[in-house]
N, C-alpha and C. Protein backbone atom coordinates (compact mmCIF):
# COMPACT_ATOMS: atom_id res chain seq x y z
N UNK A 1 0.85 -1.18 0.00
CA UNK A 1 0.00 0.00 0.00
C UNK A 1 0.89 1.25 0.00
N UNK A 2 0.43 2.10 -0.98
CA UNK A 2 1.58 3.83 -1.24
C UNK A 2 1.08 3.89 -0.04
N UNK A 3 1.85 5.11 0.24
CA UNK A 3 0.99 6.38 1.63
C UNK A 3 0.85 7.39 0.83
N UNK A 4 -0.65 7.56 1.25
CA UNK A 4 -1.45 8.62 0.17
C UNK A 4 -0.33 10.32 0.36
N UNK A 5 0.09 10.20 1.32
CA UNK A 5 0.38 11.67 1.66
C UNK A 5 1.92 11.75 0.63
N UNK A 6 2.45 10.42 0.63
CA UNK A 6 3.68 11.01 -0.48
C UNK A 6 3.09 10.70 -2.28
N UNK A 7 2.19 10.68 -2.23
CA UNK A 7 1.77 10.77 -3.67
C UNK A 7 1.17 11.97 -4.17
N UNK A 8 1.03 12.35 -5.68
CA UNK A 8 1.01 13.79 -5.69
C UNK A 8 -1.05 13.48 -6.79
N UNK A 9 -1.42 14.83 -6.30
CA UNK A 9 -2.60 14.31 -7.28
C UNK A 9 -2.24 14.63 -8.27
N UNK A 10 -3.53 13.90 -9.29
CA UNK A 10 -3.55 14.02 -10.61
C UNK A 10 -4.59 14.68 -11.35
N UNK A 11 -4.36 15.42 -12.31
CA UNK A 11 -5.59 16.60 -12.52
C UNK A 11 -6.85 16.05 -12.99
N UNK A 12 -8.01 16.25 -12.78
CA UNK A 12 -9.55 15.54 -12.99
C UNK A 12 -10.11 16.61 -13.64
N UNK A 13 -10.60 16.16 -14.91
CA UNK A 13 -11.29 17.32 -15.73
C UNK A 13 -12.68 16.78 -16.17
N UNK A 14 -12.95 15.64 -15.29
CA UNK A 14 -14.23 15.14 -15.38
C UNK A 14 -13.80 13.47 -16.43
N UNK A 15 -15.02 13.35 -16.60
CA UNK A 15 -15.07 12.14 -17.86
C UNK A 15 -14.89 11.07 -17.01
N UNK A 16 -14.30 10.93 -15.64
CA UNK A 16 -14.21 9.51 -15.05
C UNK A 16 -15.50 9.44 -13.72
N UNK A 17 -15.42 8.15 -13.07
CA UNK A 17 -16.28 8.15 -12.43
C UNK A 17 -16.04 7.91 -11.21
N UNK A 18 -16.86 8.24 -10.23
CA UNK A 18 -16.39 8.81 -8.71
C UNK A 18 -16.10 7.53 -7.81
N UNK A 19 -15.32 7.68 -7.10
CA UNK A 19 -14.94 6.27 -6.47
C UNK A 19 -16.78 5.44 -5.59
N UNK A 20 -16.60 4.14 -5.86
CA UNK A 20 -17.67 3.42 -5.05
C UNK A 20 -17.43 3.99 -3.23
N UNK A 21 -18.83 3.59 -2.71
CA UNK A 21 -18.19 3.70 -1.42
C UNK A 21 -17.72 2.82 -0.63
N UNK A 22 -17.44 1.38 -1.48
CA UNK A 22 -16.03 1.04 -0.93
C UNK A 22 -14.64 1.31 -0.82
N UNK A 23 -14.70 1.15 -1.94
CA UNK A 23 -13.26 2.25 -2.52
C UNK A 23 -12.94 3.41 -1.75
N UNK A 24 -13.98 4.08 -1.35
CA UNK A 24 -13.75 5.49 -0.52
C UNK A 24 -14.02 5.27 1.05
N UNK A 25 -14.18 3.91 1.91
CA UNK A 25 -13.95 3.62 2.78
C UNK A 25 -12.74 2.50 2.73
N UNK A 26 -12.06 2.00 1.64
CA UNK A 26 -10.73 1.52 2.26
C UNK A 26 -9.88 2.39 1.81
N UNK A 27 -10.02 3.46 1.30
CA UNK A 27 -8.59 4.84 1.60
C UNK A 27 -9.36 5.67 2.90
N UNK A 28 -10.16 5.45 3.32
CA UNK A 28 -10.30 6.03 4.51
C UNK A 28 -9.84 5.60 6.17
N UNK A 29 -9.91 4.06 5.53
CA UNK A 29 -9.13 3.39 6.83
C UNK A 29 -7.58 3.88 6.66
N UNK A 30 -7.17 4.94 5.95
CA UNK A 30 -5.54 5.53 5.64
C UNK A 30 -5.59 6.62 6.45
N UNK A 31 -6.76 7.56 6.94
CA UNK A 31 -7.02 8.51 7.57
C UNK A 31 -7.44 8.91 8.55
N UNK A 32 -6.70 9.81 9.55
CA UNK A 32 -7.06 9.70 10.94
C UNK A 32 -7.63 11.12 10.60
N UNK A 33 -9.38 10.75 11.69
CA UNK A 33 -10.34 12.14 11.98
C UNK A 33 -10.67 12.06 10.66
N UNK A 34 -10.92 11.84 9.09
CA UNK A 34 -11.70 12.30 8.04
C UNK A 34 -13.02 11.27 8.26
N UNK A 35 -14.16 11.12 8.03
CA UNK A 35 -15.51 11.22 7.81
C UNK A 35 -15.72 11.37 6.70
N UNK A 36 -16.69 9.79 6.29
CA UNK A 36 -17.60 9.91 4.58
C UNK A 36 -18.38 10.83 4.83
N UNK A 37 -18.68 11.60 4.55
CA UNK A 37 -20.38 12.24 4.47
C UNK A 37 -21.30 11.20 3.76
N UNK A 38 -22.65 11.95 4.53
CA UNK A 38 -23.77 10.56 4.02
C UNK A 38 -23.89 10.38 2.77
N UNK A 39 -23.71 11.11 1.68
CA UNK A 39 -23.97 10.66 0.21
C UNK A 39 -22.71 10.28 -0.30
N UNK A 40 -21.67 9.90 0.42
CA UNK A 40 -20.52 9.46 -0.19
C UNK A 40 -19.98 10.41 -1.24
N UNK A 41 -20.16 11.66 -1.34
CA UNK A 41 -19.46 12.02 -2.09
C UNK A 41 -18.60 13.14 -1.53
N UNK A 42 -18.14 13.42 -0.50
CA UNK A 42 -17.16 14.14 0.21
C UNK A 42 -16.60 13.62 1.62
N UNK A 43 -15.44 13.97 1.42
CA UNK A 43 -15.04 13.52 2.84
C UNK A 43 -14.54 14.66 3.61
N UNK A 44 -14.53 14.60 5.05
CA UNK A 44 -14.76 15.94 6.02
C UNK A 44 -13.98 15.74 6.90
N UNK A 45 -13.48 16.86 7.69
CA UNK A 45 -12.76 16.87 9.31
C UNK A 45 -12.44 17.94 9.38
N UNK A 46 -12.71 18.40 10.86
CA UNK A 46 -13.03 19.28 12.08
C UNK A 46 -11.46 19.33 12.67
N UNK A 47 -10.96 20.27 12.29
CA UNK A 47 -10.19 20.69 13.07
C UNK A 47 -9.96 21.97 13.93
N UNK A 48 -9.28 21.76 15.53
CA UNK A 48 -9.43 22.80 16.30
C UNK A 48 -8.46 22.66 17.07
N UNK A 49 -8.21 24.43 17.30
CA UNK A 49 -6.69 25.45 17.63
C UNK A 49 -7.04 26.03 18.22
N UNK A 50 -6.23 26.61 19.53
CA UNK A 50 -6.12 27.76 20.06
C UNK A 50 -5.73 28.87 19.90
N UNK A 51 -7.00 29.45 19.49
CA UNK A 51 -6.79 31.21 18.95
C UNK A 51 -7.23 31.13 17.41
N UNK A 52 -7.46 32.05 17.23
CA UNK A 52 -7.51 32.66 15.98
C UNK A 52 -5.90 32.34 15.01
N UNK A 53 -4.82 33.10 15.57
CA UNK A 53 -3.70 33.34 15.10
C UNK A 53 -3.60 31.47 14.38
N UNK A 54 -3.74 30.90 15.32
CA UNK A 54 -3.33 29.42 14.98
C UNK A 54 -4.20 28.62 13.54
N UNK A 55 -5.33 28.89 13.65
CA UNK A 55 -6.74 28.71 12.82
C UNK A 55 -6.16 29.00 11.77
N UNK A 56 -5.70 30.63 11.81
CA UNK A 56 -5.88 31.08 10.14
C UNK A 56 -4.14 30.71 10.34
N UNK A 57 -3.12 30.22 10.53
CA UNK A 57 -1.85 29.65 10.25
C UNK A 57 -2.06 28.49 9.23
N UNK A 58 -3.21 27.14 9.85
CA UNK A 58 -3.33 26.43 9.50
C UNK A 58 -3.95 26.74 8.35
N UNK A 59 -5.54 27.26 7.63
CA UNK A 59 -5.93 27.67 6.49
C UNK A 59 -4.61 28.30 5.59
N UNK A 60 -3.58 28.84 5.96
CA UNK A 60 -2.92 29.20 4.77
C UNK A 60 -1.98 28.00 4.58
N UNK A 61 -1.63 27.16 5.57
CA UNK A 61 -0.67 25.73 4.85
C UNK A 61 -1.68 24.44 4.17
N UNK A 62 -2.96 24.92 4.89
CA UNK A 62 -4.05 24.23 3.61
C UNK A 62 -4.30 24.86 2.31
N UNK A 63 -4.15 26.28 2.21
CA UNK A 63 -3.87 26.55 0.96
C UNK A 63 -2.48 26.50 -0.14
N UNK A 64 -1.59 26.53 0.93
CA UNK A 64 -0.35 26.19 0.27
C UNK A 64 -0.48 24.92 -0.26
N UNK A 65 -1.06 23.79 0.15
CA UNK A 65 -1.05 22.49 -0.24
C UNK A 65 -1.64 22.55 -0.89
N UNK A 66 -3.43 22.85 -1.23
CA UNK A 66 -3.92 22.89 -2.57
C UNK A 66 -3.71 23.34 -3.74
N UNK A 67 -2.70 24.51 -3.34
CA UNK A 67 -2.22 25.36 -4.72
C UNK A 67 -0.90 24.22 -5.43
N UNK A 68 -0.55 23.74 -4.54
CA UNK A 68 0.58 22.94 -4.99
C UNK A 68 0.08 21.33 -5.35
N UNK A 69 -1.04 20.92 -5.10
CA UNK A 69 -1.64 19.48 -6.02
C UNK A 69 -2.47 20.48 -6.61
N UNK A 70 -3.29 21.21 -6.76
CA UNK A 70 -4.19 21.91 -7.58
C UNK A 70 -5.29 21.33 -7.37
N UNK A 71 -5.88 21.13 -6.48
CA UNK A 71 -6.72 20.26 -5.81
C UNK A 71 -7.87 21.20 -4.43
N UNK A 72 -8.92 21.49 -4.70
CA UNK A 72 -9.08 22.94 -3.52
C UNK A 72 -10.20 22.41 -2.65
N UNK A 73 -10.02 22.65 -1.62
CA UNK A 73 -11.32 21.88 -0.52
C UNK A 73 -12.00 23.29 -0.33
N UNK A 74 -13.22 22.81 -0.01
CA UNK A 74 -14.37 23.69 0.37
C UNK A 74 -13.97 23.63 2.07
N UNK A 75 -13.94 24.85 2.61
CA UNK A 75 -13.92 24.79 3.92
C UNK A 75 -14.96 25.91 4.70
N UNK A 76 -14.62 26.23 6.15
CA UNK A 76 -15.80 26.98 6.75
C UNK A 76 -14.49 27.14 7.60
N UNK A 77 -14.52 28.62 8.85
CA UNK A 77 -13.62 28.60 9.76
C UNK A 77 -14.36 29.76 10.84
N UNK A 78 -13.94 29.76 12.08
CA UNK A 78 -14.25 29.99 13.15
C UNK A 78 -12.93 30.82 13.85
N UNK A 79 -12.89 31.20 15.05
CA UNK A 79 -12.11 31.65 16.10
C UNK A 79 -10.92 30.64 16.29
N UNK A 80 -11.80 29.56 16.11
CA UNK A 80 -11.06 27.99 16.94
C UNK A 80 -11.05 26.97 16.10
N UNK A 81 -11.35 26.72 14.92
CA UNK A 81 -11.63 25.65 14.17
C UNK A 81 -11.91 26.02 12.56
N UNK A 82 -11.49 25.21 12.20
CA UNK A 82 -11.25 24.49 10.26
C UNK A 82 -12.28 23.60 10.34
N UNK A 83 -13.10 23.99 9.48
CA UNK A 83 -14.06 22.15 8.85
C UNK A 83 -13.40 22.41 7.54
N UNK A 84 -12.74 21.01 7.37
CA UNK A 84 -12.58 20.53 5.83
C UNK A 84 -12.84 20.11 4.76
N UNK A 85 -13.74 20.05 4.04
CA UNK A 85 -14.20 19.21 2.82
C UNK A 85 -13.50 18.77 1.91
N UNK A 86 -13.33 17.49 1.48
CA UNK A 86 -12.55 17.46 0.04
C UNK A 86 -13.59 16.49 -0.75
N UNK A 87 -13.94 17.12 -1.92
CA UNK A 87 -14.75 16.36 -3.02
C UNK A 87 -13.89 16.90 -4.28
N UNK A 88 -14.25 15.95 -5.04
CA UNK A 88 -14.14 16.27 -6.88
C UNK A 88 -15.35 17.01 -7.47
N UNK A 89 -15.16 18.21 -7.87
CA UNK A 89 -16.46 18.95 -8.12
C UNK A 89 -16.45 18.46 -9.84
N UNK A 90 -15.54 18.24 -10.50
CA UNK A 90 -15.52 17.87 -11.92
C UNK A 90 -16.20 16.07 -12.03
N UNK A 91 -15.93 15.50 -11.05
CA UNK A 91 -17.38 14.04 -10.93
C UNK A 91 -17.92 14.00 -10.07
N UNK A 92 -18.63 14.89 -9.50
CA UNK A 92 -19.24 15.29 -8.75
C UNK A 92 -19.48 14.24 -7.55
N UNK A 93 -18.31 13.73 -7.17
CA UNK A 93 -18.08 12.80 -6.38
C UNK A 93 -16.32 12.71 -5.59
N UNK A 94 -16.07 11.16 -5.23
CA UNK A 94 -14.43 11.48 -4.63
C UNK A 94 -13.80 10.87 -5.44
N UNK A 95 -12.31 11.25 -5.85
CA UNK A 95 -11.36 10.64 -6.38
C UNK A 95 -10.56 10.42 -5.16
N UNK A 96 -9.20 9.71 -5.76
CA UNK A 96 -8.36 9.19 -5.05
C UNK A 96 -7.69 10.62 -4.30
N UNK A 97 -7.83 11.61 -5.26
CA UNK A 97 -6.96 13.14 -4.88
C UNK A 97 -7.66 13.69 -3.56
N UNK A 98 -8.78 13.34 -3.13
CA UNK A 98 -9.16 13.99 -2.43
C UNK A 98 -8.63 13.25 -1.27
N UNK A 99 -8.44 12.04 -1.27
CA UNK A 99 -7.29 11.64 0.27
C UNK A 99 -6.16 11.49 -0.14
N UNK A 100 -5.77 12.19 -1.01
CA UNK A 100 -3.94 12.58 -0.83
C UNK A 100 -4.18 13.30 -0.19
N UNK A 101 -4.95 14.90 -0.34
CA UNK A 101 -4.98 16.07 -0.14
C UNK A 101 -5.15 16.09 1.30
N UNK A 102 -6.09 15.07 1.72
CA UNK A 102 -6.62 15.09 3.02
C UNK A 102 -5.26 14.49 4.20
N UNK A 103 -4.34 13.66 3.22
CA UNK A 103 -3.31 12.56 4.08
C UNK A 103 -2.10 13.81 4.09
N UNK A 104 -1.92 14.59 3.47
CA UNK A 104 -1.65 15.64 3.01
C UNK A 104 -1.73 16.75 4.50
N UNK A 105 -2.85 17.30 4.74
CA UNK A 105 -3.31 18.18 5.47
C UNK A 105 -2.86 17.32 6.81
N UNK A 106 -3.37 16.26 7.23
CA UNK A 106 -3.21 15.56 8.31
C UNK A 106 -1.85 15.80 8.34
N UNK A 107 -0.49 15.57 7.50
CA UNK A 107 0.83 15.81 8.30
C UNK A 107 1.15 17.49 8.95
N UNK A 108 0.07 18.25 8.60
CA UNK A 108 0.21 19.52 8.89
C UNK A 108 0.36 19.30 11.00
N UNK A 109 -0.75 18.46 10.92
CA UNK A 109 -0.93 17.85 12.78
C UNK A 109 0.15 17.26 13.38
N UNK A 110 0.71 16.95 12.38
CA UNK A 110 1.97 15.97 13.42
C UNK A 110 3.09 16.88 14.30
């Protein structure tokens, strides 16, 4: 098994089809704290910091990472907390990129 986090994504311009939700629960057993959402087509996690200062530290090394796979999560943010989304908006479902991105973000925690 790769580790999703040293693999790089690959660009999705649509035309393929979105992983089953098996497929998107055995790269999830790769991920600590991400969550299927109920329609299987995004996966999610809640992350939380002390302070503000820390919050928006983390949103900009999540954007550094998306700009660099080209890969962009939908997020929401707070005082204290990141919610993360990662879906494929081009199959309107998950690819494999969206848990690099996510295995990705997780080494931001270590």
């Amino acid at each position: 098994m790769t580790d999703l986090a040293q693999q790089k994504c690959v660009p999705c311009e649509g035309g393929t089809q979105p992983l089953s939700n098996e497929q998107a629960s055995k790269l999830l057993q790769q991920l600590t704290g991400w969550t299927l959402q109920n329609d299987g087509k995004a996966i999610q996690r809640r992350f939380e910091f002390k302070g503000f200062y820390k919050t928006m530290a983390f949103i900009n090394a999540l954007a550094w990472i998306a700009n660099q796979q080209m890969h962009h999560p939908d997020f929401s943010a707070g005082y204290n907390f990141c919610l993360v989304t990662f879906t494929t908006h081009a199959i309107n479902g998950l690819s494999e990129n969206d848990f690099i991105c996510a295995a990705k973000v997780n080494e931001l925690m270590d």
